[in-house]
PDB file of N, CA and C in Angstrom:
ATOM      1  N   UNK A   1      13.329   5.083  -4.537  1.00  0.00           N
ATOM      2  CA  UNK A   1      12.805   4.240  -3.485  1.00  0.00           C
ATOM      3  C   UNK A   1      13.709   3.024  -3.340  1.00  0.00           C
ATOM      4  N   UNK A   2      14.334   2.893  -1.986  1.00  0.00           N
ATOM      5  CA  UNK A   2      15.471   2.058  -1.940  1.00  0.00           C
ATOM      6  C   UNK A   2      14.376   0.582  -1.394  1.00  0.00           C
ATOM      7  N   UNK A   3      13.952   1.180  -0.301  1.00  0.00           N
ATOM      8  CA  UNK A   3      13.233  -0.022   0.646  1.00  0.00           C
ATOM      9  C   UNK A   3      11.899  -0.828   0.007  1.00  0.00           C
ATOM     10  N   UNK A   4      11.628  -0.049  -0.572  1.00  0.00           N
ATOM     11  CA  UNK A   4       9.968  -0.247  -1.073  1.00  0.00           C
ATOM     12  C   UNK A   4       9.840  -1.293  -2.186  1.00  0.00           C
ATOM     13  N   UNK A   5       9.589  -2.151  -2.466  1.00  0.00           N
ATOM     14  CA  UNK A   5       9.322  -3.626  -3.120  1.00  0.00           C
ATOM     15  C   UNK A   5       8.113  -3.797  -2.921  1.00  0.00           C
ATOM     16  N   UNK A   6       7.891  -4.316  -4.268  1.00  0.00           N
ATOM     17  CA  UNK A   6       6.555  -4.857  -4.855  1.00  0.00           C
ATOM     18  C   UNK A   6       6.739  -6.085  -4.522  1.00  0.00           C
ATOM     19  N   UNK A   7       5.538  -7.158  -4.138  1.00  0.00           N
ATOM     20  CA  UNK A   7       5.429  -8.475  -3.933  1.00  0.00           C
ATOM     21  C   UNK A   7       5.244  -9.139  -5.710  1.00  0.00           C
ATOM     22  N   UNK A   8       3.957  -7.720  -6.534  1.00  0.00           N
ATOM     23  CA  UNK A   8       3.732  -8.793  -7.429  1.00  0.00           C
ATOM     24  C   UNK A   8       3.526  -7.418  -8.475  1.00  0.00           C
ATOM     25  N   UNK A   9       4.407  -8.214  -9.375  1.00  0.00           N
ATOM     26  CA  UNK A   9       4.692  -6.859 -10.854  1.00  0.00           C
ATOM     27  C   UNK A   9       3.104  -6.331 -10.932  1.00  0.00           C
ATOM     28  N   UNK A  10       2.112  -7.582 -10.900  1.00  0.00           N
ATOM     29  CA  UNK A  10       0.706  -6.248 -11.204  1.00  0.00           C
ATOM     30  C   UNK A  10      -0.068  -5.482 -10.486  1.00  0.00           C
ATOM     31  N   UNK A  11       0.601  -5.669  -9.123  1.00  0.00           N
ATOM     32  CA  UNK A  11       0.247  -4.072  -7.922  1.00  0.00           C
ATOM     33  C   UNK A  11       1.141  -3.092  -8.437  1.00  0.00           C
ATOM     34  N   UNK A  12       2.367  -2.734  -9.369  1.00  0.00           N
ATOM     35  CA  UNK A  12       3.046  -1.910  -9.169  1.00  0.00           C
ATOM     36  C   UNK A  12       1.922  -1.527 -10.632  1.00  0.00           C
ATOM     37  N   UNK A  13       1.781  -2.740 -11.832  1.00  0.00           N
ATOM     38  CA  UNK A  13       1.399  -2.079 -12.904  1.00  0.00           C
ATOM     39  C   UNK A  13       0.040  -1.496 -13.205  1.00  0.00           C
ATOM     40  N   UNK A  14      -1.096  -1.772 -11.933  1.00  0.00           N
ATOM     41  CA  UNK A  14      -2.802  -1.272 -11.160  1.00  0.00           C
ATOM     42  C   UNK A  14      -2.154   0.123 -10.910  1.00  0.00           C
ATOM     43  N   UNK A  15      -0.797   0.288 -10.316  1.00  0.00           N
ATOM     44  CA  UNK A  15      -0.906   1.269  -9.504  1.00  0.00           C
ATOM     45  C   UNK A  15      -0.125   2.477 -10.694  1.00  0.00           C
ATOM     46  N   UNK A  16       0.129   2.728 -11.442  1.00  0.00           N
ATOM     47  CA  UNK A  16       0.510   3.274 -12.663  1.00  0.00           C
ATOM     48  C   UNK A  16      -0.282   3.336 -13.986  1.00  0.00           C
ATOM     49  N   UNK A  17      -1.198   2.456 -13.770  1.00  0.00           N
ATOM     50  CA  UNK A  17      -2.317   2.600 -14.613  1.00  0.00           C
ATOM     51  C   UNK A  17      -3.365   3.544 -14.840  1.00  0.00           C
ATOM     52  N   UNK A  18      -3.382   4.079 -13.243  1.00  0.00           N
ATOM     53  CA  UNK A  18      -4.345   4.654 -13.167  1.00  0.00           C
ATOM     54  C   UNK A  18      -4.309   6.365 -13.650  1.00  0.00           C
ATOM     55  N   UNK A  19      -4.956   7.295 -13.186  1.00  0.00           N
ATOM     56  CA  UNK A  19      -4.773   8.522 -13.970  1.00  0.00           C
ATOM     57  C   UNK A  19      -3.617   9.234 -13.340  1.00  0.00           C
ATOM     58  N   UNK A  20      -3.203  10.149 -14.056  1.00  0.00           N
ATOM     59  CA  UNK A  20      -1.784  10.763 -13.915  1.00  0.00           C
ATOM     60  C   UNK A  20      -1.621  11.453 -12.601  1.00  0.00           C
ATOM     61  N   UNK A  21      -2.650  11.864 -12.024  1.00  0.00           N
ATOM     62  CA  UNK A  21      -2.600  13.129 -11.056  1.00  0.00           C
ATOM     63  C   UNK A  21      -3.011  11.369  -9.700  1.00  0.00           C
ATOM     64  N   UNK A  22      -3.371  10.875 -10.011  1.00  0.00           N
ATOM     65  CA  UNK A  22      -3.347   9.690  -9.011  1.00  0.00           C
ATOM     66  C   UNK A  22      -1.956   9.021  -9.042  1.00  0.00           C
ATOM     67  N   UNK A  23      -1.501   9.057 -10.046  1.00  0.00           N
ATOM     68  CA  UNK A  23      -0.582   8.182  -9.820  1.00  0.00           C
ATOM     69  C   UNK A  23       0.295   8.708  -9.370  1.00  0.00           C
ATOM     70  N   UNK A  24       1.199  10.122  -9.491  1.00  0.00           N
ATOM     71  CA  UNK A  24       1.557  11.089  -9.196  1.00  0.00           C
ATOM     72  C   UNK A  24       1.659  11.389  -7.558  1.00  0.00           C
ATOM     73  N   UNK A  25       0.370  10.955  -6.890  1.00  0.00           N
ATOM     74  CA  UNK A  25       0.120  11.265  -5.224  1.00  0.00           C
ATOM     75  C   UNK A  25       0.739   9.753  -4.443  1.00  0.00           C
ATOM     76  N   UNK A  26       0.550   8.823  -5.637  1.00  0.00           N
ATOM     77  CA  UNK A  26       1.068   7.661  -5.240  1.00  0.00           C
ATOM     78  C   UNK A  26       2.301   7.522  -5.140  1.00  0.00           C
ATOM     79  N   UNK A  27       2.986   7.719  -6.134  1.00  0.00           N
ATOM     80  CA  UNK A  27       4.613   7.555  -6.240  1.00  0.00           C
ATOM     81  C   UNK A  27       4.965   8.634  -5.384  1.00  0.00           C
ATOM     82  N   UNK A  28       4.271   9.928  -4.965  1.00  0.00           N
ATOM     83  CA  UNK A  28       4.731  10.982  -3.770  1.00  0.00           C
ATOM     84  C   UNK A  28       5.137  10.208  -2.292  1.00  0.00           C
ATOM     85  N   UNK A  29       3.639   9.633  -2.267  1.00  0.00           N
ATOM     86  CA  UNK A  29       3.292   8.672  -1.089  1.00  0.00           C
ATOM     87  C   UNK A  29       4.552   7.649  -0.355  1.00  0.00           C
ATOM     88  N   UNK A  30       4.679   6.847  -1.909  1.00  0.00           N
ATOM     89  CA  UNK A  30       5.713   5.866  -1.949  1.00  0.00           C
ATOM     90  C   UNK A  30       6.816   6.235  -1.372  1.00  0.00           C
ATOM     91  N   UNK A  31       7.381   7.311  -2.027  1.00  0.00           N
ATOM     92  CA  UNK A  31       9.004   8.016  -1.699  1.00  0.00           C
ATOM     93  C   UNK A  31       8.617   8.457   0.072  1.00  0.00           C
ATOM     94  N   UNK A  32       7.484   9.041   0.592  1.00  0.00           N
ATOM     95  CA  UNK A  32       7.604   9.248   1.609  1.00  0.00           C
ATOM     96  C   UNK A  32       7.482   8.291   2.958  1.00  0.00           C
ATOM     97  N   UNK A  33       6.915   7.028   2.504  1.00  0.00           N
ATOM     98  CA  UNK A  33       7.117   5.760   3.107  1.00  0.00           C
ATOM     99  C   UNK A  33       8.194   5.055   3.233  1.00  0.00           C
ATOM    100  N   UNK A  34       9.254   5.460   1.539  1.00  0.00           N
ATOM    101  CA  UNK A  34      10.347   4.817   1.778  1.00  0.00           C
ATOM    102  C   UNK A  34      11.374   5.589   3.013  1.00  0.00           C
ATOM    103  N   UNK A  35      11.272   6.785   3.106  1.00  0.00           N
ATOM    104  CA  UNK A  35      11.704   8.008   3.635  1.00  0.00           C
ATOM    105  C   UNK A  35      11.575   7.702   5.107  1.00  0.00           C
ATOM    106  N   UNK A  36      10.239   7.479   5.666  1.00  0.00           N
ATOM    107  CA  UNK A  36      10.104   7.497   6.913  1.00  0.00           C
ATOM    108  C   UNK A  36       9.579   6.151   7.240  1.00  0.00           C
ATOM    109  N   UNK A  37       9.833   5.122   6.526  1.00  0.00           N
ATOM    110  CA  UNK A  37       9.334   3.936   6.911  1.00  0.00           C
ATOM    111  C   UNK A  37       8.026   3.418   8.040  1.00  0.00           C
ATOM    112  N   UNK A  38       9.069   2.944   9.245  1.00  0.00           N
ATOM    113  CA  UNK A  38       8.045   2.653  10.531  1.00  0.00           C
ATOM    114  C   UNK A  38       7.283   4.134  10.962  1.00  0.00           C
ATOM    115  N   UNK A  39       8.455   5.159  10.858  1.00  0.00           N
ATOM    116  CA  UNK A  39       7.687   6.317  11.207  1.00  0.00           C
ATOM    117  C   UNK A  39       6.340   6.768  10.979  1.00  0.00           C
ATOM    118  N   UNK A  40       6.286   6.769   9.888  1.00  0.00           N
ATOM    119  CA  UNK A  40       4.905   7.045   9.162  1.00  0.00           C
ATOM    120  C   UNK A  40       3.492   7.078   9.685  1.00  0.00           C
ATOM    121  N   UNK A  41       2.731   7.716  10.025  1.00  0.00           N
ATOM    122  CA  UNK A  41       2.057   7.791  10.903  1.00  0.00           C
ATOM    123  C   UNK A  41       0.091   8.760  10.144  1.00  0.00           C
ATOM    124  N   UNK A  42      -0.513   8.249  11.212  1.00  0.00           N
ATOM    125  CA  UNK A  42      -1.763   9.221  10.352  1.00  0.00           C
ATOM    126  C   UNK A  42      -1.774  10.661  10.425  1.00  0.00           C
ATOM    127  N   UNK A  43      -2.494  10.932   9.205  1.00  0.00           N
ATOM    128  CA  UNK A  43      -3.721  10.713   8.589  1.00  0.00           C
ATOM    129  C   UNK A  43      -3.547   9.546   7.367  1.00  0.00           C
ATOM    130  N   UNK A  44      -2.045   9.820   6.721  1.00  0.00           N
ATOM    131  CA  UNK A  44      -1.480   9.065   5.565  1.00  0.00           C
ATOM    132  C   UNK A  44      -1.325   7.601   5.731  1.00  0.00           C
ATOM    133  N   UNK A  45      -0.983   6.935   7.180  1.00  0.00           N
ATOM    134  CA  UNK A  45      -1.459   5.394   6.899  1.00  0.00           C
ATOM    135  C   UNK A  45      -1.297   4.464   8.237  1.00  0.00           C
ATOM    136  N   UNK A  46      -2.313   3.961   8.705  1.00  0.00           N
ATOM    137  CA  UNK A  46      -2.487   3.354   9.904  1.00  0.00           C
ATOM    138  C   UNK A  46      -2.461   1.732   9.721  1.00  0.00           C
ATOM    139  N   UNK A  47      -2.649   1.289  11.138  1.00  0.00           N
ATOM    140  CA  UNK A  47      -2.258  -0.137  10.862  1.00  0.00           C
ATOM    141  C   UNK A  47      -3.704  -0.583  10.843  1.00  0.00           C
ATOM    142  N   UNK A  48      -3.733  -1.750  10.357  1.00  0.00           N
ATOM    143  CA  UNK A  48      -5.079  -2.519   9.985  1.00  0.00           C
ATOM    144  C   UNK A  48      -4.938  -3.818  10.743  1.00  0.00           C
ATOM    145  N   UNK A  49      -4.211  -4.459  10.439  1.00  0.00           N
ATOM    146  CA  UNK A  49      -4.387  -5.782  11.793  1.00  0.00           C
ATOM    147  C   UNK A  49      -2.516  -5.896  11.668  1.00  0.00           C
ATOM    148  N   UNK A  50      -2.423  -6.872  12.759  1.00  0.00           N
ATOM    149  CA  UNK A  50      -0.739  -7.468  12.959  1.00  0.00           C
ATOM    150  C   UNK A  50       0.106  -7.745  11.767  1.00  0.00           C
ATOM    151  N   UNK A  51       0.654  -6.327  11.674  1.00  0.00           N
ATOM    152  CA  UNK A  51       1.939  -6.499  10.464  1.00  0.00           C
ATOM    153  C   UNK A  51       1.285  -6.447   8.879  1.00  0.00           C
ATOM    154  N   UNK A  52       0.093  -5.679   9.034  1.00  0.00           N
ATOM    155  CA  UNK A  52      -0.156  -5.277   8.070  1.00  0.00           C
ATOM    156  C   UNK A  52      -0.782  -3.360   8.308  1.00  0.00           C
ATOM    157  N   UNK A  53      -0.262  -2.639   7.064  1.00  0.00           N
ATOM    158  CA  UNK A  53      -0.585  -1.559   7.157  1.00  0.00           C
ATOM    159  C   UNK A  53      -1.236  -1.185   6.121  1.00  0.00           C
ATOM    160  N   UNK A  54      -1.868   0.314   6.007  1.00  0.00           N
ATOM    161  CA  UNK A  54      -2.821   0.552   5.086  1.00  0.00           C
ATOM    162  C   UNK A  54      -2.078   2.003   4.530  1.00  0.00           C
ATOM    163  N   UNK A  55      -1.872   2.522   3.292  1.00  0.00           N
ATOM    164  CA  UNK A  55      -1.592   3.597   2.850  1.00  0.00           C
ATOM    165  C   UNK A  55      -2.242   4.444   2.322  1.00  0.00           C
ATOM    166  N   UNK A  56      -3.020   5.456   2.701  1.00  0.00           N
ATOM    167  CA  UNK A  56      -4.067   6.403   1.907  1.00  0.00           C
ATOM    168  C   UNK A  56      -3.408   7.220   1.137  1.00  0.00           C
ATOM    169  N   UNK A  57      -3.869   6.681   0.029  1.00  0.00           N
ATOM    170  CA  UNK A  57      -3.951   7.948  -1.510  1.00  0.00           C
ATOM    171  C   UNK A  57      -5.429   8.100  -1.293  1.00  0.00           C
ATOM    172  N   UNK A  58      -5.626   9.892  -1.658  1.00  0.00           N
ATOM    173  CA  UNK A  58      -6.943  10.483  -1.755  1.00  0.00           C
ATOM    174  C   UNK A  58      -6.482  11.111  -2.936  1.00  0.00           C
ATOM    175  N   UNK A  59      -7.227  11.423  -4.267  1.00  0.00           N
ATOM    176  CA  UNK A  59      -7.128  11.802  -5.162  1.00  0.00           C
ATOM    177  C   UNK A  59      -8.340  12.056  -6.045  1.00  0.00           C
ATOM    178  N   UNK A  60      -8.195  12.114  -7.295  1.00  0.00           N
ATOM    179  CA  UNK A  60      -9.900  11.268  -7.857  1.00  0.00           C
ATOM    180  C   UNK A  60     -10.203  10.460  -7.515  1.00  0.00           C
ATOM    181  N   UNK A  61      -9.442   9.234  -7.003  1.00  0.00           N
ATOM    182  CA  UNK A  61      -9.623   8.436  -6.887  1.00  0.00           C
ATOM    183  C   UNK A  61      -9.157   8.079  -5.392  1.00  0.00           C
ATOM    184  N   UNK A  62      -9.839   6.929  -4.411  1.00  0.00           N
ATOM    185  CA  UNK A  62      -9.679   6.648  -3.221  1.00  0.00           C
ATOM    186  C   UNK A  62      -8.408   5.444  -3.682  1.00  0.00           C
ATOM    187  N   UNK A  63      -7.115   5.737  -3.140  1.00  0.00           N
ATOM    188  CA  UNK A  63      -6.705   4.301  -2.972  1.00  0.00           C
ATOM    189  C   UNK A  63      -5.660   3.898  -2.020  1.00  0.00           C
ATOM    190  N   UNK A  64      -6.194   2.645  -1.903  1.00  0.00           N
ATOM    191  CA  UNK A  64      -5.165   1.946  -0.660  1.00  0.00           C
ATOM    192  C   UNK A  64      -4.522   0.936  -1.196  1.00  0.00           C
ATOM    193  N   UNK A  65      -3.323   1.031   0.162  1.00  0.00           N
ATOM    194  CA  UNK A  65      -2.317   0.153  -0.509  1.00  0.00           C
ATOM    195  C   UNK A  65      -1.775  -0.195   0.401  1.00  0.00           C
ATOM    196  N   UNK A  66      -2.134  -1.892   0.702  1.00  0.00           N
ATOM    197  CA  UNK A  66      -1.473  -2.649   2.101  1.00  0.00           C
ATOM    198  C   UNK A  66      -0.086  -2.880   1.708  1.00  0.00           C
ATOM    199  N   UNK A  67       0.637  -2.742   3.074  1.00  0.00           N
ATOM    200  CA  UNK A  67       1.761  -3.408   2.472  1.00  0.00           C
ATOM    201  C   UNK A  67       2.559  -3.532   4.157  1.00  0.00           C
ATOM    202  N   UNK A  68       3.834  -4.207   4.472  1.00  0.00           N
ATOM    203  CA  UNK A  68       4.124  -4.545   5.392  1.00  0.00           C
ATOM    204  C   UNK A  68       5.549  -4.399   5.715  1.00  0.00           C
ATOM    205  N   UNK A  69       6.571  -4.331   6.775  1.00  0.00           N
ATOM    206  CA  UNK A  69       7.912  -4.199   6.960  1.00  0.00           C
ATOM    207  C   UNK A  69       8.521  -5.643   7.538  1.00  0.00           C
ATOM    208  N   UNK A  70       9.119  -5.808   6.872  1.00  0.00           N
ATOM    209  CA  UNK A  70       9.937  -7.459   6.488  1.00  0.00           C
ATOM    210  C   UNK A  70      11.440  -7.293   6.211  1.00  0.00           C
ATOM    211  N   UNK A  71      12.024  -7.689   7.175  1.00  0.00           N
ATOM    212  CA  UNK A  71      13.507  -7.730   6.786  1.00  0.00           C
ATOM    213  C   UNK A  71      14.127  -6.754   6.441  1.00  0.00           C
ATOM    214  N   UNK A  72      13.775  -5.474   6.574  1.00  0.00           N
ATOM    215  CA  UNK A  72      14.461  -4.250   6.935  1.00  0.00           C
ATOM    216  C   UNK A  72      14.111  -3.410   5.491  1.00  0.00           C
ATOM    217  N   UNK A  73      13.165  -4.116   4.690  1.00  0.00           N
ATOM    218  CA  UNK A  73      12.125  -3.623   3.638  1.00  0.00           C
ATOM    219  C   UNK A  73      10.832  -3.189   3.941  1.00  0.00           C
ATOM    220  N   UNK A  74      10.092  -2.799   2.926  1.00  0.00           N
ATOM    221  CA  UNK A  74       8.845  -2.609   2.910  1.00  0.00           C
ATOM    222  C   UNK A  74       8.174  -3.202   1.354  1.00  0.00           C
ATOM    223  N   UNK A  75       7.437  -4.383   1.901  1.00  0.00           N
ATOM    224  CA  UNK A  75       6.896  -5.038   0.485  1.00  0.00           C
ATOM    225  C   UNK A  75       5.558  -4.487   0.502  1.00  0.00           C
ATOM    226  N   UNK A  76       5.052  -3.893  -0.373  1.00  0.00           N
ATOM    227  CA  UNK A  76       4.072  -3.576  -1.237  1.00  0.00           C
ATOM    228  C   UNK A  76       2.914  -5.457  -1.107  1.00  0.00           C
ATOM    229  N   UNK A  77       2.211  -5.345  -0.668  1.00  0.00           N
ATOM    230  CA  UNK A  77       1.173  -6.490  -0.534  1.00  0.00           C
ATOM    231  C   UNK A  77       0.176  -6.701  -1.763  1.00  0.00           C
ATOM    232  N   UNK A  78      -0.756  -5.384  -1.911  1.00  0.00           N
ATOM    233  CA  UNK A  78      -1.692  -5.578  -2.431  1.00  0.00           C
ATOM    234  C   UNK A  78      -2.324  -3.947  -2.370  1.00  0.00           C
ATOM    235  N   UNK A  79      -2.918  -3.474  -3.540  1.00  0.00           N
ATOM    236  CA  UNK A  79      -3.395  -1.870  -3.693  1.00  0.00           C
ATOM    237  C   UNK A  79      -4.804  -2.325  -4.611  1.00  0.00           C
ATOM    238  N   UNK A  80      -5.703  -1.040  -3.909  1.00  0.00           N
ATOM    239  CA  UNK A  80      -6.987  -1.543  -4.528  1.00  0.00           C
ATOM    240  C   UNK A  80      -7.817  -0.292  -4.524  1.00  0.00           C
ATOM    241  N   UNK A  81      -8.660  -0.016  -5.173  1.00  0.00           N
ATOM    242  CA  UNK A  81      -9.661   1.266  -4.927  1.00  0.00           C
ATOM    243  C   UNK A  81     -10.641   1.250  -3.960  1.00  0.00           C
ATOM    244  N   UNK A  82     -10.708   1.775  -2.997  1.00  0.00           N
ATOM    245  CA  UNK A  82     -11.898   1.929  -2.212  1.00  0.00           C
ATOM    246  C   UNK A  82     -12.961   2.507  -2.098  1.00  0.00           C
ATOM    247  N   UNK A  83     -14.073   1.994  -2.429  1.00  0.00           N
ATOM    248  CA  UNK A  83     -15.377   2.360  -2.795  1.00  0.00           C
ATOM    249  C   UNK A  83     -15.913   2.374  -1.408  1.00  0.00           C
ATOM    250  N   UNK A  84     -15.720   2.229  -0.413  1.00  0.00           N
ATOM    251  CA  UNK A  84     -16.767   2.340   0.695  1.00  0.00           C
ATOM    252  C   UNK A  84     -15.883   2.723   1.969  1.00  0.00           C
ATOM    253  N   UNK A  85     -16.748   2.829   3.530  1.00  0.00           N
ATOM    254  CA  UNK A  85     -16.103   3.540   4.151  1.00  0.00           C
ATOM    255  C   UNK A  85     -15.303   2.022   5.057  1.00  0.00           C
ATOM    256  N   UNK A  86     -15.926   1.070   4.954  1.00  0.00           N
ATOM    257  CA  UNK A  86     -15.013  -0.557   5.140  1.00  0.00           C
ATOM    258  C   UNK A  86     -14.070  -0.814   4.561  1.00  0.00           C
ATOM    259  N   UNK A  87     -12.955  -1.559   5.027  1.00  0.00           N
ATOM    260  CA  UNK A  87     -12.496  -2.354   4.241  1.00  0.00           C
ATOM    261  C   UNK A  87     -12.863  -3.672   3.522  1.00  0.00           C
ATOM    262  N   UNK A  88     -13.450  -3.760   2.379  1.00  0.00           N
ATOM    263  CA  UNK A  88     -13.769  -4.937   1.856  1.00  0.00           C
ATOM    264  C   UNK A  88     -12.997  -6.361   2.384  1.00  0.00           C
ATOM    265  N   UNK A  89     -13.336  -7.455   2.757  1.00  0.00           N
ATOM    266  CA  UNK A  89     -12.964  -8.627   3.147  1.00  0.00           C
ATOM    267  C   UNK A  89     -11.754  -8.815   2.435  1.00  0.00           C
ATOM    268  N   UNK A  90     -12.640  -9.115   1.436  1.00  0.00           N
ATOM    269  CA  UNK A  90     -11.692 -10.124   0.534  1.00  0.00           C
ATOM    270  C   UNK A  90     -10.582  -9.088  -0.344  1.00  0.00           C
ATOM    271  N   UNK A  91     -11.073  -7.958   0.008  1.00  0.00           N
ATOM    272  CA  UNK A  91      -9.078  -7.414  -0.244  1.00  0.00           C
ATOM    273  C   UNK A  91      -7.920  -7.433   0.979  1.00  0.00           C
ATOM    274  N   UNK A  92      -8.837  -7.353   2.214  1.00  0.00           N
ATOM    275  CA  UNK A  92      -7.854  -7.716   3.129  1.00  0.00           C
ATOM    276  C   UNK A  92      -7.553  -9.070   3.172  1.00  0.00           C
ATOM    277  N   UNK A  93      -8.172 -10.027   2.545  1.00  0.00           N
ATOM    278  CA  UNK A  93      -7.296 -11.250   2.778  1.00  0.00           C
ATOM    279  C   UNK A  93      -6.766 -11.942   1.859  1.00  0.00           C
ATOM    280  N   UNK A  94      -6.643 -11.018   0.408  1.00  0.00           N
ATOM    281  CA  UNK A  94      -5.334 -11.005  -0.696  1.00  0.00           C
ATOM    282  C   UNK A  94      -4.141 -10.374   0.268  1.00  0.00           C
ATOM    283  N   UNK A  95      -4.486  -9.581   1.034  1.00  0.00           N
ATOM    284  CA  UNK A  95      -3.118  -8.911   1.506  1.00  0.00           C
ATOM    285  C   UNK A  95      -2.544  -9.977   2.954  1.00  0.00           C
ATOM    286  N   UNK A  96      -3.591 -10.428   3.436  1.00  0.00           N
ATOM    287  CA  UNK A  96      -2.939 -11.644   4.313  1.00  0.00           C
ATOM    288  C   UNK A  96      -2.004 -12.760   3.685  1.00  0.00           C
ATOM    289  N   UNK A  97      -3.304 -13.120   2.814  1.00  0.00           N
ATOM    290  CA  UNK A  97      -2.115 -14.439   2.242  1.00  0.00           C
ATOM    291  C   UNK A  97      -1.189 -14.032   1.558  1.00  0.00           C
ATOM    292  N   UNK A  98      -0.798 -13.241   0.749  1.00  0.00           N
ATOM    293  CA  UNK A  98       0.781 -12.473   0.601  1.00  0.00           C
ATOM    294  C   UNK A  98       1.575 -12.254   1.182  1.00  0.00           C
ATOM    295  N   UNK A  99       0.873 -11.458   2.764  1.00  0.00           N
ATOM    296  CA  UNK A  99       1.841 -11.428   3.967  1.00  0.00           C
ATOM    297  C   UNK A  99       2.193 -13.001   4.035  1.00  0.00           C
ATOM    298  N   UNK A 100       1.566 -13.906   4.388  1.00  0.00           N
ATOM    299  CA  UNK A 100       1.944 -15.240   5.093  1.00  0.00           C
ATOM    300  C   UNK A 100       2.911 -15.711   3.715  1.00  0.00           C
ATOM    301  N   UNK A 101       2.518 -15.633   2.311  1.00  0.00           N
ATOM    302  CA  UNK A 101       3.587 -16.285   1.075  1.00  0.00           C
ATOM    303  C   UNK A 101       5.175 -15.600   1.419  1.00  0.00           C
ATOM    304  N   UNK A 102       4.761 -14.560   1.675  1.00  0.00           N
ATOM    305  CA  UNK A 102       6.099 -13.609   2.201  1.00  0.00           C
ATOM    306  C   UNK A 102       7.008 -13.970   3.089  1.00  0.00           C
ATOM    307  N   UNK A 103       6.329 -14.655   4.086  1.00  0.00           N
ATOM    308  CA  UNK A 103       7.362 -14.994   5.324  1.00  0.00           C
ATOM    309  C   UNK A 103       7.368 -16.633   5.250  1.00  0.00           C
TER     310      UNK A 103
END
């Protein structure tokens, strides 16, 4: 993964923590985001508000993983488990104020 950057060492180390066959769909995920960047398109990951996007891992586990295209990268924002069919608030606005620390 050339493009793909983490904002903060403990989204990369949440996201490796978790069980093997999850983590596994993740780092798949990853390489194919780095691969097709802007391209990328649903079912695998839609946009959520201005310059922020959402990445679906389905596995045992539900997980998402905001992250955004900046300077001809893709920074990794913020990854979290999703327990419901919302997006919880207050994980979307760890991934705002990262976006805004970012730029």
């Amino acid at each position: 993964m050339k493009r793909v950057k983490f904002l903060r060492d403990d989204i990369y180390t949440f996201l490796l923590s978790l069980d093997d066959v999850t983590t596994a769909k993740i780092i798949n995920s990853l390489e194919l985001l780095d691969e097709l960047g802007e391209q990328i398109r649903p079912p695998r990951s839609k946009k959520v508000i201005k310059d922020i996007y959402e990445l679906k891992i389905v596995s045992n586990l539900s997980v998402r993983i905001f992250f955004t295209f900046y300077k001809g990268e893709i920074w990794i924002l913020h990854a979290f488990i999703k327990k419901s069919q919302k997006i919880p608030k207050k994980e979307l606005d760890v991934a705002v104020y990262r976006l805004n620390c970012l730029q």
